[in-house]
C-alpha atoms as a PDB file:
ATOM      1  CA  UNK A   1      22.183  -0.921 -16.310  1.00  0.00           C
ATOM      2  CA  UNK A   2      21.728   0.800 -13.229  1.00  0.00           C
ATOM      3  CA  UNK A   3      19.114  -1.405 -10.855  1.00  0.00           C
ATOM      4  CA  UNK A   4      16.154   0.388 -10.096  1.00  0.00           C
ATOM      5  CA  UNK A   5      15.162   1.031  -5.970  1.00  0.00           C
ATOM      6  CA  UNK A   6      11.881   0.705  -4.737  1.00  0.00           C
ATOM      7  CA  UNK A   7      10.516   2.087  -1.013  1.00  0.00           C
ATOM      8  CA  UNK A   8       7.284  -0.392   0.085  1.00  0.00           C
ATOM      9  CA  UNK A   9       5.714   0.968   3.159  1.00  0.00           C
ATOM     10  CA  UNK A  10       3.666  -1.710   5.064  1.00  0.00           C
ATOM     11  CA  UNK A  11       5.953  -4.377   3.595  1.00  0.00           C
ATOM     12  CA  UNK A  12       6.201  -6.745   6.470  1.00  0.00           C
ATOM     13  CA  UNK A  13       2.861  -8.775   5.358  1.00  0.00           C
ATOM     14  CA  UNK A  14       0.200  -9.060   2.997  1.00  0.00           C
ATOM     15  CA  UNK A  15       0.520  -7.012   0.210  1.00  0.00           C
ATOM     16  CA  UNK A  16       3.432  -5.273   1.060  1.00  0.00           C
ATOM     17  CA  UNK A  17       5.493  -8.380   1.662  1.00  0.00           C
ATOM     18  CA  UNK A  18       4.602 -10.167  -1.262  1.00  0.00           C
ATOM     19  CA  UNK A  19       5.218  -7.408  -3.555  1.00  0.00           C
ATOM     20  CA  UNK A  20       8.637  -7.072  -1.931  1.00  0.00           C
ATOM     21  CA  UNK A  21       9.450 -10.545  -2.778  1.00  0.00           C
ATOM     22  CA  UNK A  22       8.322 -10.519  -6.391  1.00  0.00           C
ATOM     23  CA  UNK A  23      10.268  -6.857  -6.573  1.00  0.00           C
ATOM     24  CA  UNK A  24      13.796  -8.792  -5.487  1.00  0.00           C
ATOM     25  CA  UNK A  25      12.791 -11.697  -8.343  1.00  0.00           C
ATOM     26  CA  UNK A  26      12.448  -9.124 -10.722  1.00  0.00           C
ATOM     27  CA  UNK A  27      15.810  -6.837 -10.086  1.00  0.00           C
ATOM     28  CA  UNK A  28      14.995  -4.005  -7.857  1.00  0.00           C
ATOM     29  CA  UNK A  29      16.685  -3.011  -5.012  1.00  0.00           C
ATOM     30  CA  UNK A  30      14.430  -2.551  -2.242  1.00  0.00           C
ATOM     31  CA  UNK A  31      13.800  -0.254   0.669  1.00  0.00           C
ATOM     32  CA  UNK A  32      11.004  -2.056   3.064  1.00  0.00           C
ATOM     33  CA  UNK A  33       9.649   0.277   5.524  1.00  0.00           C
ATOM     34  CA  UNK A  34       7.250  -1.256   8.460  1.00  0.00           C
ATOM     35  CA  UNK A  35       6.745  -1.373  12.554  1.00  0.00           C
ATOM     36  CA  UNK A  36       7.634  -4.628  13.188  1.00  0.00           C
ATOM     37  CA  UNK A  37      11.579  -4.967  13.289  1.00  0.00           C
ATOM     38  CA  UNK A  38      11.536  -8.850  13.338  1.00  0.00           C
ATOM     39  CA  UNK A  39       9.482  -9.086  10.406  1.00  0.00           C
ATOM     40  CA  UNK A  40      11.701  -6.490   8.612  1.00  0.00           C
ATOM     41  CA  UNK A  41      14.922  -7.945   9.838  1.00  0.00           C
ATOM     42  CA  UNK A  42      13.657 -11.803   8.286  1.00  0.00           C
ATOM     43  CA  UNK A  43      13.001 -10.365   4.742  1.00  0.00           C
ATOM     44  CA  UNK A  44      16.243  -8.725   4.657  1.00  0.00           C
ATOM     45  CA  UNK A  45      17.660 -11.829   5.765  1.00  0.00           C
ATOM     46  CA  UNK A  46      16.052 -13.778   2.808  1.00  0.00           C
ATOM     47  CA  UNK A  47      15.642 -11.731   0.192  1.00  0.00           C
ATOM     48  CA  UNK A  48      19.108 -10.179   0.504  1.00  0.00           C
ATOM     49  CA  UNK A  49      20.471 -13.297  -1.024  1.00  0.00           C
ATOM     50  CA  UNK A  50      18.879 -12.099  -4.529  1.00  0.00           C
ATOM     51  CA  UNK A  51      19.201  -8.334  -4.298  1.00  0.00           C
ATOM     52  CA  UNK A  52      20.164  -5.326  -2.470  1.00  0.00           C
ATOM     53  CA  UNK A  53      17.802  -4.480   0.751  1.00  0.00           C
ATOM     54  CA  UNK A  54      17.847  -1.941   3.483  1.00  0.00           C
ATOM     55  CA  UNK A  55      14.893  -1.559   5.739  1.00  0.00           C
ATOM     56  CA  UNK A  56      13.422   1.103   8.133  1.00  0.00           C
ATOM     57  CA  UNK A  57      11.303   1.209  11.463  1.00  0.00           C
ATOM     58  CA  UNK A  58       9.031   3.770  11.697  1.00  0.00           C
ATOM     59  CA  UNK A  59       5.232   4.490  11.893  1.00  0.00           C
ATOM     60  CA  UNK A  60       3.921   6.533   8.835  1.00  0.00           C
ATOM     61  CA  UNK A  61       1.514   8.341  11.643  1.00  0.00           C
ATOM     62  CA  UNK A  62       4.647   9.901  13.071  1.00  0.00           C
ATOM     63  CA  UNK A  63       5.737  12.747  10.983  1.00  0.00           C
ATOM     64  CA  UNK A  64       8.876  13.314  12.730  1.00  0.00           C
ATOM     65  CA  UNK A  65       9.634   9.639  12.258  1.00  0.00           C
ATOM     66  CA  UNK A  66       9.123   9.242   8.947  1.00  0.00           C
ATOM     67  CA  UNK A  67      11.223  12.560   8.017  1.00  0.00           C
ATOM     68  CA  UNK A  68      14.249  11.140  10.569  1.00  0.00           C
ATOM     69  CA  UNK A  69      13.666   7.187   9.101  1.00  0.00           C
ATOM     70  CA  UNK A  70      14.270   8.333   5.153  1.00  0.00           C
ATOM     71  CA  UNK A  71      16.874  11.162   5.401  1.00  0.00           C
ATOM     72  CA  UNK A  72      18.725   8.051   6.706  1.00  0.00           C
ATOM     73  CA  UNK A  73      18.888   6.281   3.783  1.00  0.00           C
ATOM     74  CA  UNK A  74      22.475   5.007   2.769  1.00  0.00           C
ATOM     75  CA  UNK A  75      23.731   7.137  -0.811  1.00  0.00           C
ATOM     76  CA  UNK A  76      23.216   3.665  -2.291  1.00  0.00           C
ATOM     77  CA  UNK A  77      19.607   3.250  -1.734  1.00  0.00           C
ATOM     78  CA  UNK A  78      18.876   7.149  -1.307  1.00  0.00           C
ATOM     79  CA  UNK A  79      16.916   7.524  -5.335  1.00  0.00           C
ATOM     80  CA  UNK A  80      13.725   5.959  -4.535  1.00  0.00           C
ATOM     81  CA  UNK A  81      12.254   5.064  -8.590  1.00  0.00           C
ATOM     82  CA  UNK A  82       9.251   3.768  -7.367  1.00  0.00           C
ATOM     83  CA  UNK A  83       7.396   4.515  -4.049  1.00  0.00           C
ATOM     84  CA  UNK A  84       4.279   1.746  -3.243  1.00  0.00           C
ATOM     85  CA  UNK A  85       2.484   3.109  -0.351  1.00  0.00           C
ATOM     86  CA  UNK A  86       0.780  -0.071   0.570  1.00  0.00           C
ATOM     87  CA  UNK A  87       0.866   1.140   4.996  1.00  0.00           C
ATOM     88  CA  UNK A  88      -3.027   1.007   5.481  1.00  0.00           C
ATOM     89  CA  UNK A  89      -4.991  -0.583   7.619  1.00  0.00           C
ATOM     90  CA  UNK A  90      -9.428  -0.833   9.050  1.00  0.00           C
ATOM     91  CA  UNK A  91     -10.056  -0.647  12.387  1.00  0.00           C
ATOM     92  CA  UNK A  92     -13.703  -1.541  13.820  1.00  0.00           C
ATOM     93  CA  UNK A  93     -16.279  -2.436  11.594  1.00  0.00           C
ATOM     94  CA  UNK A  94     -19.643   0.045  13.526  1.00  0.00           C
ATOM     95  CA  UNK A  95     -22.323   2.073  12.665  1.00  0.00           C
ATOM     96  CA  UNK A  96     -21.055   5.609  12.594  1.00  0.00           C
ATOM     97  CA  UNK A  97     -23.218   6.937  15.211  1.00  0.00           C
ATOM     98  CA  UNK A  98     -21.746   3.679  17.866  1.00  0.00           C
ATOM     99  CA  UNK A  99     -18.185   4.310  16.105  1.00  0.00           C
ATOM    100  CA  UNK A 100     -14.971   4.310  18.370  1.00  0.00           C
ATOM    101  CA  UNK A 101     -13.013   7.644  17.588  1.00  0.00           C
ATOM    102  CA  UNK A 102      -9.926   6.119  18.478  1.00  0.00           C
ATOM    103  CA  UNK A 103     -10.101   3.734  15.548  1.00  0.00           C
ATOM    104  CA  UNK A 104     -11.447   6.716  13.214  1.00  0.00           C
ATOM    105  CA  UNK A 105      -8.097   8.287  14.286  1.00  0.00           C
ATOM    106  CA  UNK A 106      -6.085   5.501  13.230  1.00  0.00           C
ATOM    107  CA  UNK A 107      -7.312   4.751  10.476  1.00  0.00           C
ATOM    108  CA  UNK A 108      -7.202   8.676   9.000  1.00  0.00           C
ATOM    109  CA  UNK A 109      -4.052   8.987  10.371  1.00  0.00           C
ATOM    110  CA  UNK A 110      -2.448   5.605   8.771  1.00  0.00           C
ATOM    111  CA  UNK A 111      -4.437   5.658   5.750  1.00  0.00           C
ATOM    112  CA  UNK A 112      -4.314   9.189   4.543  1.00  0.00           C
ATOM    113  CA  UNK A 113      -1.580  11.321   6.522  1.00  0.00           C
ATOM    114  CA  UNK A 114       0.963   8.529   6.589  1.00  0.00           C
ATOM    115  CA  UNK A 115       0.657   7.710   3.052  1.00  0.00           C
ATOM    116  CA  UNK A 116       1.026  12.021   2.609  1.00  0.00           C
ATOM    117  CA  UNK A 117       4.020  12.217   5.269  1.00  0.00           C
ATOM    118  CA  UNK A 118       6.096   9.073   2.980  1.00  0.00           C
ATOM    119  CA  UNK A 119       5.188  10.856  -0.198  1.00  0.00           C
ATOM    120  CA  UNK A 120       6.034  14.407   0.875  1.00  0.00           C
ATOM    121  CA  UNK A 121       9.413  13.474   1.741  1.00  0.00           C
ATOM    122  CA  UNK A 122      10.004  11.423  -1.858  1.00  0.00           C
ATOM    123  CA  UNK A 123       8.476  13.603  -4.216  1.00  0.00           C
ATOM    124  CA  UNK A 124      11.118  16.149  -3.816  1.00  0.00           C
ATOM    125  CA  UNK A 125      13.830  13.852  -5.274  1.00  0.00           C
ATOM    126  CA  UNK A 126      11.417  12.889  -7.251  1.00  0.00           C
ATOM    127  CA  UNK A 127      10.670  16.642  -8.696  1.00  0.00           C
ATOM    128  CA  UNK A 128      14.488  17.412  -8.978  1.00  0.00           C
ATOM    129  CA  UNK A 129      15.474  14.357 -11.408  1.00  0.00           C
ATOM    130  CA  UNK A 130      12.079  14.592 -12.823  1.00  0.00           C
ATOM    131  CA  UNK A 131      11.375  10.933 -12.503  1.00  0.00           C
ATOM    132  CA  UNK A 132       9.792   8.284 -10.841  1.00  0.00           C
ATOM    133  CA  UNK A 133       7.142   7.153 -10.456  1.00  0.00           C
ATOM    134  CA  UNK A 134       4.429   6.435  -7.513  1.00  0.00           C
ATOM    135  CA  UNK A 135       1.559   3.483  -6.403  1.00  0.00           C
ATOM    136  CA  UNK A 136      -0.960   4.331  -3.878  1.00  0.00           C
ATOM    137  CA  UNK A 137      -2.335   1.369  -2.314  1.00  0.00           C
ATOM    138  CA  UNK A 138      -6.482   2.496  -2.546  1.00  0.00           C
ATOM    139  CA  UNK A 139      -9.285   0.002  -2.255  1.00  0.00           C
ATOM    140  CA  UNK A 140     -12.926  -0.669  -3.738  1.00  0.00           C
ATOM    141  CA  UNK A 141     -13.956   0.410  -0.592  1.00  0.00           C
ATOM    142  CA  UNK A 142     -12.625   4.261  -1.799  1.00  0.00           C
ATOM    143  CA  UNK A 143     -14.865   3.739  -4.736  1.00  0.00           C
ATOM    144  CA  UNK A 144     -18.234   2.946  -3.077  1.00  0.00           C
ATOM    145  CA  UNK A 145     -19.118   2.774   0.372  1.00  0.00           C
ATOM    146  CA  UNK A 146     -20.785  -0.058   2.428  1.00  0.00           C
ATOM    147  CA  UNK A 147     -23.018  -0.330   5.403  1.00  0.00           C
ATOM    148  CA  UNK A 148     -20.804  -0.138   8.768  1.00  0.00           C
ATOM    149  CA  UNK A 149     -17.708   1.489   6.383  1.00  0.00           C
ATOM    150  CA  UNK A 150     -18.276   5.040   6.847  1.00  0.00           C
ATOM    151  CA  UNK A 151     -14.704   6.538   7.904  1.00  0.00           C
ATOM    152  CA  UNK A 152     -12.678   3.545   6.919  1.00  0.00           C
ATOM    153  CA  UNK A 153     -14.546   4.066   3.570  1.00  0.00           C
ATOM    154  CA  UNK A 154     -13.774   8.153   3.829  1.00  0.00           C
ATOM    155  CA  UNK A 155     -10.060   7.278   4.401  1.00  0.00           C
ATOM    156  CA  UNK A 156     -10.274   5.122   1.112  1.00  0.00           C
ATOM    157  CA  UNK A 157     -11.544   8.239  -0.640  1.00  0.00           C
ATOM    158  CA  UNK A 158      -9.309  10.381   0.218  1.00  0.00           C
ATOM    159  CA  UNK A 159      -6.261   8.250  -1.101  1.00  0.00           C
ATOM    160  CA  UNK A 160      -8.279   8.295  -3.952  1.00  0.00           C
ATOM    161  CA  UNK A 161      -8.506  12.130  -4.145  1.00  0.00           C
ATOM    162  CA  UNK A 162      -5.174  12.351  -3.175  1.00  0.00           C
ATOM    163  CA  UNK A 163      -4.066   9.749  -5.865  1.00  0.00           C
ATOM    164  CA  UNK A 164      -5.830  11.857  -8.640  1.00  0.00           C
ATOM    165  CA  UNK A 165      -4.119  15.105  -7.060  1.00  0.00           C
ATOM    166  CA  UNK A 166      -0.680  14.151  -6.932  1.00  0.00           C
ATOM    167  CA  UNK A 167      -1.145  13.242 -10.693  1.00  0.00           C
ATOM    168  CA  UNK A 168      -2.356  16.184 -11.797  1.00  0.00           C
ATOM    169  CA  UNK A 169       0.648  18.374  -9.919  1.00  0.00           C
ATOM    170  CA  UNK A 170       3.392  15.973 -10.009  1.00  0.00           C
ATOM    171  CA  UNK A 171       2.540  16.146 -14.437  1.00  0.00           C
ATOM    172  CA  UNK A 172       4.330  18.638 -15.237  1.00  0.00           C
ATOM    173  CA  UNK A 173       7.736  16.725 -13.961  1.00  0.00           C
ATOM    174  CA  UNK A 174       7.438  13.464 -15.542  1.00  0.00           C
ATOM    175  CA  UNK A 175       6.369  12.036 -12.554  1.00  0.00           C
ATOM    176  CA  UNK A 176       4.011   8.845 -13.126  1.00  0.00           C
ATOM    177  CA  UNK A 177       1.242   8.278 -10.335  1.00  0.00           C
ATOM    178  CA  UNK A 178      -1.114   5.725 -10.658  1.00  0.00           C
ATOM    179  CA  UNK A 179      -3.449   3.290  -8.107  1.00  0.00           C
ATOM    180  CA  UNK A 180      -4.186   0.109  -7.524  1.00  0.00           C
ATOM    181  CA  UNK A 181      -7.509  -0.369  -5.881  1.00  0.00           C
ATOM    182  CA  UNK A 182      -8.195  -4.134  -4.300  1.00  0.00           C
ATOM    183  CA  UNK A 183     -11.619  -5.662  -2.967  1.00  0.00           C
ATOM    184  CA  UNK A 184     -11.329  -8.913  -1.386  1.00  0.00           C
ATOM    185  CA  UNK A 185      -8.001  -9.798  -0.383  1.00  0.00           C
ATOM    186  CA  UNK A 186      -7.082 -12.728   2.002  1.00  0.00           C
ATOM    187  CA  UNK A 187      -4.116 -11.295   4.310  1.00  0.00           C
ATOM    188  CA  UNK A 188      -4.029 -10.108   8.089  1.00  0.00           C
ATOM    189  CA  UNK A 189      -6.657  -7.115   7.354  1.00  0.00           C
ATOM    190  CA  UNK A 190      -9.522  -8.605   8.828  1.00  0.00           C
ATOM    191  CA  UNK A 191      -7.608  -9.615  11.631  1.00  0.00           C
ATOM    192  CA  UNK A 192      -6.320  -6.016  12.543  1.00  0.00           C
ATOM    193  CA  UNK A 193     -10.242  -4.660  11.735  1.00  0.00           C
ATOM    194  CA  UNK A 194     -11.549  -7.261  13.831  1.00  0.00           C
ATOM    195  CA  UNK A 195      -9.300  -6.703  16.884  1.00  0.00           C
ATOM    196  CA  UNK A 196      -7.850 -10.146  16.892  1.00  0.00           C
ATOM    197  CA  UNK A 197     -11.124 -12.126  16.582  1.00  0.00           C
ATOM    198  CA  UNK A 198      -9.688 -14.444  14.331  1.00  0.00           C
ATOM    199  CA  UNK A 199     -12.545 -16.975  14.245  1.00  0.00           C
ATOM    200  CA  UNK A 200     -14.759 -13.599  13.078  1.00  0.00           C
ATOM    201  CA  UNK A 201     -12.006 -12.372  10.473  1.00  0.00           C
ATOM    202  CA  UNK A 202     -11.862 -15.813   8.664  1.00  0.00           C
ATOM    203  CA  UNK A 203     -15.800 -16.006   7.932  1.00  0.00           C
ATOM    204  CA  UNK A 204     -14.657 -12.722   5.546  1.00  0.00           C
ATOM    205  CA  UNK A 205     -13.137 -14.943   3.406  1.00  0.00           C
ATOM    206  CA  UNK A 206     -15.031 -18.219   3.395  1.00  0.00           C
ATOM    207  CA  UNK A 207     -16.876 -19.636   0.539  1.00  0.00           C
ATOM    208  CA  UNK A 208     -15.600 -18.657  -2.346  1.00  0.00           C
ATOM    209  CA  UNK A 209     -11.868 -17.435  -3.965  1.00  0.00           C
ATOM    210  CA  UNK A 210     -10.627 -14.042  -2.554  1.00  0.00           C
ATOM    211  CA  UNK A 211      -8.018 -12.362  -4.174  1.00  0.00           C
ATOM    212  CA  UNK A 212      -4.326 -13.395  -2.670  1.00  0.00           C
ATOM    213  CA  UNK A 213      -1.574 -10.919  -1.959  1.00  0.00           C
ATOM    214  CA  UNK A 214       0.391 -12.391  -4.975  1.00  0.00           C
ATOM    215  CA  UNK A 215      -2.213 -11.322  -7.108  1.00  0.00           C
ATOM    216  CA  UNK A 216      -1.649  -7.644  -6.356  1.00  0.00           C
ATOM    217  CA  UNK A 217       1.840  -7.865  -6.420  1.00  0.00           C
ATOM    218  CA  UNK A 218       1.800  -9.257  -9.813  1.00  0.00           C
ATOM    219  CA  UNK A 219      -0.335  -6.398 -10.914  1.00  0.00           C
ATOM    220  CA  UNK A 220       2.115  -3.941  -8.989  1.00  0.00           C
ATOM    221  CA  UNK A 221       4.725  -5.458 -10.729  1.00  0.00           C
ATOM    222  CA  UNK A 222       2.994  -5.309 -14.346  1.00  0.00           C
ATOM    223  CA  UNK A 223       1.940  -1.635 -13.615  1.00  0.00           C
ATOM    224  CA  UNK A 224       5.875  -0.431 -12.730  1.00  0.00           C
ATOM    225  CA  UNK A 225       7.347  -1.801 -15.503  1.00  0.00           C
ATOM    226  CA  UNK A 226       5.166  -0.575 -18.690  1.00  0.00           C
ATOM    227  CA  UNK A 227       7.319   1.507 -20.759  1.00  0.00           C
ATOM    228  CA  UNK A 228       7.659   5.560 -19.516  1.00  0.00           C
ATOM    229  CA  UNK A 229       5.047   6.427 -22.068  1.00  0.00           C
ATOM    230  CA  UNK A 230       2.124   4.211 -19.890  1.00  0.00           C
ATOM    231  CA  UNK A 231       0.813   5.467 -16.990  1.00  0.00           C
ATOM    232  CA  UNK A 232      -2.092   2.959 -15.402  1.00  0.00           C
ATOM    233  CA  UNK A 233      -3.789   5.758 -13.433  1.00  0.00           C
ATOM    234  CA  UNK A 234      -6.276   4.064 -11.636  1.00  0.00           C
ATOM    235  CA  UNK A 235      -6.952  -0.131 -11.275  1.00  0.00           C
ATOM    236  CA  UNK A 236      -9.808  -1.550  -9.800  1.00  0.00           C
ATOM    237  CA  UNK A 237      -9.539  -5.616  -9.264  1.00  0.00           C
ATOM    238  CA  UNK A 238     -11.669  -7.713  -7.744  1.00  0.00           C
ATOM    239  CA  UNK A 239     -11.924 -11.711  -7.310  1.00  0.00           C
ATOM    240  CA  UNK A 240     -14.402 -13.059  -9.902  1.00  0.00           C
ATOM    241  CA  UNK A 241     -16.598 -13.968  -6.854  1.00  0.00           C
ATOM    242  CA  UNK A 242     -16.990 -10.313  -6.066  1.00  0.00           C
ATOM    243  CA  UNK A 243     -18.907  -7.802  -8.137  1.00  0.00           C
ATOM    244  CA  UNK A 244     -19.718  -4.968  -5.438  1.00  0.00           C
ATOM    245  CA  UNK A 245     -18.764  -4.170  -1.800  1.00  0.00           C
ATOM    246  CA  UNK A 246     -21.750  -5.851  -0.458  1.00  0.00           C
ATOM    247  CA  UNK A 247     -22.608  -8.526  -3.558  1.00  0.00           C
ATOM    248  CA  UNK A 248     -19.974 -11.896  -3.022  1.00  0.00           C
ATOM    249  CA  UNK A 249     -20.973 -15.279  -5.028  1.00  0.00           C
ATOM    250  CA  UNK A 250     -20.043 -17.542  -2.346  1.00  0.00           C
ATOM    251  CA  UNK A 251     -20.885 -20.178  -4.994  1.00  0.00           C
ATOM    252  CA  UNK A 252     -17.378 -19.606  -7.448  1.00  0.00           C
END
């Protein structure tokens, strides 16, 4: 049987990395897509030793990139199966009014057009074989929105719209589409929103159990490999401790 690739944008941490390491476990080859050549160059390094890997620099913002990055793929990892676009990021945490429109930028730009540029130059392959089948990375916070979340919220939404979009047109080819939509997760996010304040970003995540990384992948995982006829269009999880954006038991 023919192993099945997978392309993982925003693979080298967090959620991206840990689903890449639980993909190469489980018998797909794997395309890991990121910024940071180091961290890309060490996964390939160690997860090589348990299945095929080729990875690609680029940054989903850049359309040009991202067009020049894939139509490089080797013939042996050129069917992407399953595309997880996992690239997304927060920026800032301000009132809207106070907000810096440099970090609106990146975060519409990472969170919605890069996620559109990767897809956009998959689904085609996609469309002609009339398989595969795709995971867009969303968030509780692109369910409901919270004080100080405004545009990182709005980005959120839109994956959401776009999620429910790309289902409805991609249907008629066979093409599965589905989200996975995290709160709490303990990874590097509230570093990157925070600007480095590390002290600040850890206080996110302190008394009680947030999700772990793992725990999406293993739902990534579980969501890929129902049978063709199951499509898990949209997943909302949430650590037990959490039952709203702005409601967290720090008790549990």
């Amino acid at each position: 049987m023919e192993l099945k690739t997978a392309l993982i944008t925003g693979a080298t941490s967090g959620i991206g990395k840990a689903t890449a390491e639980l993909l190469a476990k489980n018998g797909f080859n794997l395309v890991l897509c990121g910024r940071r050549t180091d961290r890309l160059d060490q996964l390939r390094n160690t997860l090589g030793a348990q299945t095929g890997v080729h990875t690609l620099t680029f940054d989903v913002r850049n359309r040009e990139e991202v067009i020049k990055a894939l139509e490089s793929l080797p013939q042996n990892f050129s069917q992407i199966d399953v595309l997880i676009n996992n690239a997304g990021n927060a920026h800032g945490m301000d009132l809207i009014d106070s907000g810096n429109m440099d970090d609106w930028d990146a975060m519409l730009d990472i969170n919605v057009k890069g996620l559109l540029h990767v897809s956009k130059a998959i689904m085609p392959q996609m469309v002609e074989r009339k398989a595969g089948h795709i995971i867009n990375i969303g968030s509780l916070a692109g369910k409901e929105v919270y004080p100080k979340g405004n545009v990182y919220c709005a980005s959120k939404f839109a994956v959401d719209a776009i999620n429910q979009g790309m289902r409805i047109d991609l249907n008629e080819h066979g093409i599965r589409v589905g989200a996975v939509n995290p709160g709490l997760v303990e990874t590097e996010f509230s570093d990157v929103r925070f600007k480095g304040d590390t002290d600040r970003a850890k206080t996110v995540y302190q008394g009680y159990q947030a999700l772990k990384a793992e725990d999406i992948a293993d739902i990534i995982h579980f969501v890929i490999s129902r049978p063709y006829h199951v499509n898990i269009a949209d997943l909302l999880v949430l650590p037990t401790a959490q039952a709203s954006s702005t409601i967290v038991n720090k008790t549990v």
